[in-house]
C-alpha atoms as a PDB file:
ATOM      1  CA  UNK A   1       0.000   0.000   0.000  1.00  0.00           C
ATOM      2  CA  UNK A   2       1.544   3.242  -1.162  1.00  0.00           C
ATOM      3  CA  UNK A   3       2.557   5.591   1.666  1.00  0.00           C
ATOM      4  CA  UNK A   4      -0.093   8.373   0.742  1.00  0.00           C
ATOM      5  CA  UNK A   5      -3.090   5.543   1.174  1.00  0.00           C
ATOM      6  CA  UNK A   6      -1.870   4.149   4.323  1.00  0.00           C
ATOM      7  CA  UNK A   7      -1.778   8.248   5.936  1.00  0.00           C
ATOM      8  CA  UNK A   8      -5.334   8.631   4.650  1.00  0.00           C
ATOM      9  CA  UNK A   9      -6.300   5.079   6.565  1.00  0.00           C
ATOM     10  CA  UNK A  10      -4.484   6.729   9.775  1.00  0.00           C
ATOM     11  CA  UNK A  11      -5.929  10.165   9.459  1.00  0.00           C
ATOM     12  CA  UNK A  12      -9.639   8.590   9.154  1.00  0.00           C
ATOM     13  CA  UNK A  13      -8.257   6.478  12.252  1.00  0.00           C
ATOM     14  CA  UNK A  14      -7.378   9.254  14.442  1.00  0.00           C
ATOM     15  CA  UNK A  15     -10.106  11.532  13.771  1.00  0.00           C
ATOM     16  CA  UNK A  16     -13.031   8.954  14.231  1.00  0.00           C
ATOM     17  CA  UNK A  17     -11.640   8.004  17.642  1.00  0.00           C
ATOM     18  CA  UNK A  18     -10.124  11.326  18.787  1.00  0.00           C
ATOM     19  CA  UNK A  19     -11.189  15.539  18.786  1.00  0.00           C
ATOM     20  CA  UNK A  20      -8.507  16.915  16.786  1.00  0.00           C
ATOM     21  CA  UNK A  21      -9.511  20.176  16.056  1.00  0.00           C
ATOM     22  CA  UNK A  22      -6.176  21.810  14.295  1.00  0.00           C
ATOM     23  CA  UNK A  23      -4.572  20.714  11.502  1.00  0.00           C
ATOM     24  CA  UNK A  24      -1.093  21.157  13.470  1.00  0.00           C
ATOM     25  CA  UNK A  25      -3.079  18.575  15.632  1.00  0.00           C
ATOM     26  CA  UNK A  26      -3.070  16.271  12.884  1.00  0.00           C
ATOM     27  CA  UNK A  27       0.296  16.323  12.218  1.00  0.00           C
ATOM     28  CA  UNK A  28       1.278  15.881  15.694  1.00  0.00           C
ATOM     29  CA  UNK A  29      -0.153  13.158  15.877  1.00  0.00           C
ATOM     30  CA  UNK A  30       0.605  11.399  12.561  1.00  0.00           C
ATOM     31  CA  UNK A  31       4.165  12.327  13.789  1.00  0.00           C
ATOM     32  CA  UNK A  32       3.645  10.493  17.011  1.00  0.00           C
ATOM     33  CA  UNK A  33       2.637   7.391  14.469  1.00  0.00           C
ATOM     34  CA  UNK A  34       6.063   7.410  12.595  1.00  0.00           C
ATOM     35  CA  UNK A  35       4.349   9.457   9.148  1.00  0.00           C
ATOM     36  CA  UNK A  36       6.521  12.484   8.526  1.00  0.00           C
ATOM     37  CA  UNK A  37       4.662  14.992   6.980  1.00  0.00           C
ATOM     38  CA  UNK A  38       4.052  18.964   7.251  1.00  0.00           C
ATOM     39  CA  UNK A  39       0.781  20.518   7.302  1.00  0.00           C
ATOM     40  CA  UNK A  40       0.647  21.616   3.973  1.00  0.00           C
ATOM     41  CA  UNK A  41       0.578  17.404   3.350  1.00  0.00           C
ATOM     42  CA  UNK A  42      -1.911  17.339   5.973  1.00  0.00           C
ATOM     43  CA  UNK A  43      -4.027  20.507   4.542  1.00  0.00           C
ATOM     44  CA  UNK A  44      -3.936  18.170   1.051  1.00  0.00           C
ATOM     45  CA  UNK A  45      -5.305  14.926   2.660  1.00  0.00           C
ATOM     46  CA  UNK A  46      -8.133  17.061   4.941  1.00  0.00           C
ATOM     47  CA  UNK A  47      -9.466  18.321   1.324  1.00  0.00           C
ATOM     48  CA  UNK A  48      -9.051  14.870  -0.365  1.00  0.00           C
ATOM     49  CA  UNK A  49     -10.032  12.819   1.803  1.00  0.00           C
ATOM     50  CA  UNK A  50     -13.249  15.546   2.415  1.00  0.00           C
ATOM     51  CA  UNK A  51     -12.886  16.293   5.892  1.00  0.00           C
ATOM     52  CA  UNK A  52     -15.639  17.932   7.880  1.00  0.00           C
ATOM     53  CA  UNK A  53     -15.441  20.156  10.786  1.00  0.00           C
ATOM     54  CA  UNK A  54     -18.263  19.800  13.426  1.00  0.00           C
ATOM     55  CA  UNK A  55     -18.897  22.161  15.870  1.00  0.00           C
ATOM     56  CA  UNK A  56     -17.565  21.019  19.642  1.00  0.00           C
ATOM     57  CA  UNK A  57     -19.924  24.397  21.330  1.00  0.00           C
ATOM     58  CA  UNK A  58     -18.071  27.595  22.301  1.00  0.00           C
ATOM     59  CA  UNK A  59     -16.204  28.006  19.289  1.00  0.00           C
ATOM     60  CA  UNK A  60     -14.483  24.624  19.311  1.00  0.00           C
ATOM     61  CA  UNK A  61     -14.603  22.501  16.206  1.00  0.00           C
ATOM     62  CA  UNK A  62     -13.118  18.875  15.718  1.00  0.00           C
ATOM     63  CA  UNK A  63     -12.952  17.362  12.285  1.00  0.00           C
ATOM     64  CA  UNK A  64     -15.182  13.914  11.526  1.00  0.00           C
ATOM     65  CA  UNK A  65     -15.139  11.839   8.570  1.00  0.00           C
ATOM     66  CA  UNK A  66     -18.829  13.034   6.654  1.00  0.00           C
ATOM     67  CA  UNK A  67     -21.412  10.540   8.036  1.00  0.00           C
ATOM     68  CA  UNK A  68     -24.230  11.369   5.167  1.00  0.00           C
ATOM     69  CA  UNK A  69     -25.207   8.479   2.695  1.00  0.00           C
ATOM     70  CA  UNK A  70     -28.864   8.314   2.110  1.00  0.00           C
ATOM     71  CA  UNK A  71     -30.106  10.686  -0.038  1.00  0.00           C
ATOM     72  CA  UNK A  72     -32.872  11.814   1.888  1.00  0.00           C
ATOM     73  CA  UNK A  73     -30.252  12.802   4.611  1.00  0.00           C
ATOM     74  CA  UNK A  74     -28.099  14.681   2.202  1.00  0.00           C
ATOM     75  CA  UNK A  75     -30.960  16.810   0.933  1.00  0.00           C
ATOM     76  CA  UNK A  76     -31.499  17.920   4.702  1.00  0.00           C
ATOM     77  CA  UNK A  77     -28.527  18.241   6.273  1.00  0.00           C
ATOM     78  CA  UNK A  78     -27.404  20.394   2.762  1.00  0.00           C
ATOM     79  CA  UNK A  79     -30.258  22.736   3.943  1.00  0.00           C
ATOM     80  CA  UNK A  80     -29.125  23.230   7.394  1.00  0.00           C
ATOM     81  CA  UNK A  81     -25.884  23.537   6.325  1.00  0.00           C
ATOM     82  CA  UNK A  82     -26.569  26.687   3.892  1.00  0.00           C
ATOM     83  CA  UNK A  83     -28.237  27.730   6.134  1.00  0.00           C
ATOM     84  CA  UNK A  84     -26.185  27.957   8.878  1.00  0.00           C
ATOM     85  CA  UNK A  85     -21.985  28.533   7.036  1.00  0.00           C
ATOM     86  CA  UNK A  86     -23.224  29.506   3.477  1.00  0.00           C
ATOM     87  CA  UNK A  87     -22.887  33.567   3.148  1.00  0.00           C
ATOM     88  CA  UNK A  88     -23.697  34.356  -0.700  1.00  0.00           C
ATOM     89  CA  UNK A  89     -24.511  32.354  -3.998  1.00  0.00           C
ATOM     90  CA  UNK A  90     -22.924  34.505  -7.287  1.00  0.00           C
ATOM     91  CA  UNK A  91     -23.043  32.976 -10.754  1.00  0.00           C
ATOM     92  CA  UNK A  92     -21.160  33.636 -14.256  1.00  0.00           C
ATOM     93  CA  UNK A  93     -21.948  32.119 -17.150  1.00  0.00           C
ATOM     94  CA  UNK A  94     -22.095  28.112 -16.093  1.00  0.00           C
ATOM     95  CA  UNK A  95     -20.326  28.438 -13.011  1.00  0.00           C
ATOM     96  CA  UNK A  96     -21.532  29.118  -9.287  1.00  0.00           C
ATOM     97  CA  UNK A  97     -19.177  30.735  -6.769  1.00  0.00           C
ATOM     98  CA  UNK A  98     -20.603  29.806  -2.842  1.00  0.00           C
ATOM     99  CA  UNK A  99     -18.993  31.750  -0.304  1.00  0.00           C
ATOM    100  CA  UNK A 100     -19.268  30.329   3.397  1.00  0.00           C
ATOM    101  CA  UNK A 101     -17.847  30.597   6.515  1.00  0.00           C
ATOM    102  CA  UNK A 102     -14.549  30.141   7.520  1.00  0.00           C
ATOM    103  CA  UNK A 103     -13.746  26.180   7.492  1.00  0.00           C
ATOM    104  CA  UNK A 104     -16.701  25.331   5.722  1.00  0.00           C
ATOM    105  CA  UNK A 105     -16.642  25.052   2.434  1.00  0.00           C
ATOM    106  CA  UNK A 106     -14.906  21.590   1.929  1.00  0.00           C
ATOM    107  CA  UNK A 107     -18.170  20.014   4.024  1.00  0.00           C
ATOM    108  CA  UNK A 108     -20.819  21.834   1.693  1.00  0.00           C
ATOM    109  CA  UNK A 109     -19.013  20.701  -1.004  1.00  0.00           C
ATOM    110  CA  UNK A 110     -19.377  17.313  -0.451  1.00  0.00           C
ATOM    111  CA  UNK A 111     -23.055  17.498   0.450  1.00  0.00           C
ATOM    112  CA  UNK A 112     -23.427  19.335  -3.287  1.00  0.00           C
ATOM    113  CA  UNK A 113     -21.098  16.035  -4.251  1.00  0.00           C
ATOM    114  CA  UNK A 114     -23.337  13.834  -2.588  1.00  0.00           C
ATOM    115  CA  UNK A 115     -26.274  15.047  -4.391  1.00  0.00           C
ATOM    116  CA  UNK A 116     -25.087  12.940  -8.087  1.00  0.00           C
ATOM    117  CA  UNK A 117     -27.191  15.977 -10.042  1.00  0.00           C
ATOM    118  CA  UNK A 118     -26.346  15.755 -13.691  1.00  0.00           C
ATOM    119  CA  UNK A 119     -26.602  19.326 -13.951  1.00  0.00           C
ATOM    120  CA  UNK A 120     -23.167  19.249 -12.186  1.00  0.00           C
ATOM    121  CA  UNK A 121     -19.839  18.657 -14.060  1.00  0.00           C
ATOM    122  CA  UNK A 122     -17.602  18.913 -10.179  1.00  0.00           C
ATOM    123  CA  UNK A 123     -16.886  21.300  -7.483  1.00  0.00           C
ATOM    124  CA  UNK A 124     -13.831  22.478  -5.826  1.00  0.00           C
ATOM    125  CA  UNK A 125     -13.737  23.585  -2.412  1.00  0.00           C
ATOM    126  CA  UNK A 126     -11.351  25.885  -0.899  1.00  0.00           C
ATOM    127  CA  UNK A 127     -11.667  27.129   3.153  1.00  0.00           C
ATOM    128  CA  UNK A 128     -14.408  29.333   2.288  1.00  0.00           C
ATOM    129  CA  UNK A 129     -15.456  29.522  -1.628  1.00  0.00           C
ATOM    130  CA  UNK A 130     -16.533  26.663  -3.308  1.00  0.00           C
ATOM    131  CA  UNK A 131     -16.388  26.492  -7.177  1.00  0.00           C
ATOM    132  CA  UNK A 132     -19.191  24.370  -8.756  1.00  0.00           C
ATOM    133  CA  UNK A 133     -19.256  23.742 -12.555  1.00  0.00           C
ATOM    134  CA  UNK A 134     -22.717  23.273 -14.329  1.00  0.00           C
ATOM    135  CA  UNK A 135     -23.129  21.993 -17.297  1.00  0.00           C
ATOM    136  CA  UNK A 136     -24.568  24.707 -19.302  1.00  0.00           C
ATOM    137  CA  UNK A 137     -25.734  28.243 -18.225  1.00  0.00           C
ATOM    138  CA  UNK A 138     -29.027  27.313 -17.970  1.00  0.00           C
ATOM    139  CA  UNK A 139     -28.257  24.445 -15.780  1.00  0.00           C
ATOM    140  CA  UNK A 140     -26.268  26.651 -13.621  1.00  0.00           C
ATOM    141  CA  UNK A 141     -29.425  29.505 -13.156  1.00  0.00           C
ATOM    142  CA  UNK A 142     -31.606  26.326 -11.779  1.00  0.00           C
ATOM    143  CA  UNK A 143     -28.652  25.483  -9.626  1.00  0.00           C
ATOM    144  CA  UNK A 144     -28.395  28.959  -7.926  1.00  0.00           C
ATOM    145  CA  UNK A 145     -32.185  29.654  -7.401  1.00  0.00           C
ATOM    146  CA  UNK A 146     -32.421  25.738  -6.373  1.00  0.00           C
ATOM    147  CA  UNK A 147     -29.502  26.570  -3.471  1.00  0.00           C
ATOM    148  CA  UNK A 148     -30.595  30.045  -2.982  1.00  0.00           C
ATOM    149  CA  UNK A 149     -34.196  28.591  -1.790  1.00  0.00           C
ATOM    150  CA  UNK A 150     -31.993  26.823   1.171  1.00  0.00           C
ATOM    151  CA  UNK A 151     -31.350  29.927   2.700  1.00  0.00           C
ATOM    152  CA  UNK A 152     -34.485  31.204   2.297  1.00  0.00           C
END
């Protein structure tokens, strides 16, 4: 198993059984478990292997692996979710620009993932803009008033 899989097994390890809530956390710890990396390595995995951050109360977060599978669950924990991180919806053209709060944008992102519309070529998530590519310009109008109507 090539080196990068086995740190993705370990980070899913460590942050189903433990609160790390930093990425310098993360690397701590992988340290501590013989994996020399830096947190740039460690910002890469978070994002690729779509790391969520879950609110802890008073301002704490931890990340979690996303739980969300069945459809049903995906279309309403999407709408909490804009509800609660996502700031502003802009489109151009075919392409949607979400803008959420800090640390947030990699969890939408999979939700909008999650949702297997056609009407969606990808997304890329950043810590607080996520990208989404629709398939043509109409598709990407629907798109915006469809995510719009979550924070409504």
């Amino acid at each position: 198993m090539p080196n990068k899989e086995k740190r993705h097994k370990k980070i899913q390890e460590i942050v189903s059984k433990e609160e790390i809530s930093t990425q310098a956390e993360l690397v701590a710890r992988l340290q501590e478990e013989g994996f020399n990396v830096t947190q740039a390595t460690v910002s890469r995995d978070i994002n690729e292997l779509r790391l969520v951050r879950i609110p802890l109360g008073k301002g704490k977060h931890k990340y979690a692996l996303a739980p969300i599978q069945l459809e049903e669950d995906v279309a309403r924990e999407i709408e909490s979710r804009f509800r609660e991180f996502v700031k502003d919806i802009d489109r151009g053209e075919n392409i949607l620009v979400i803008r959420t709060e800090d640390g947030h944008a990699t969890g939408i992102a999979l939700l909008i993932d999650k949702l297997h519309r056609d009407d969606i070529v990808g997304t890329l998530a950043g810590e607080d803009t996520i990208f989404i590519v629709a398939r043509t310009t109409g598709d990407a109008e629907r798109l915006s008033e469809d995510f719009a109507a979550f924070l409504a």
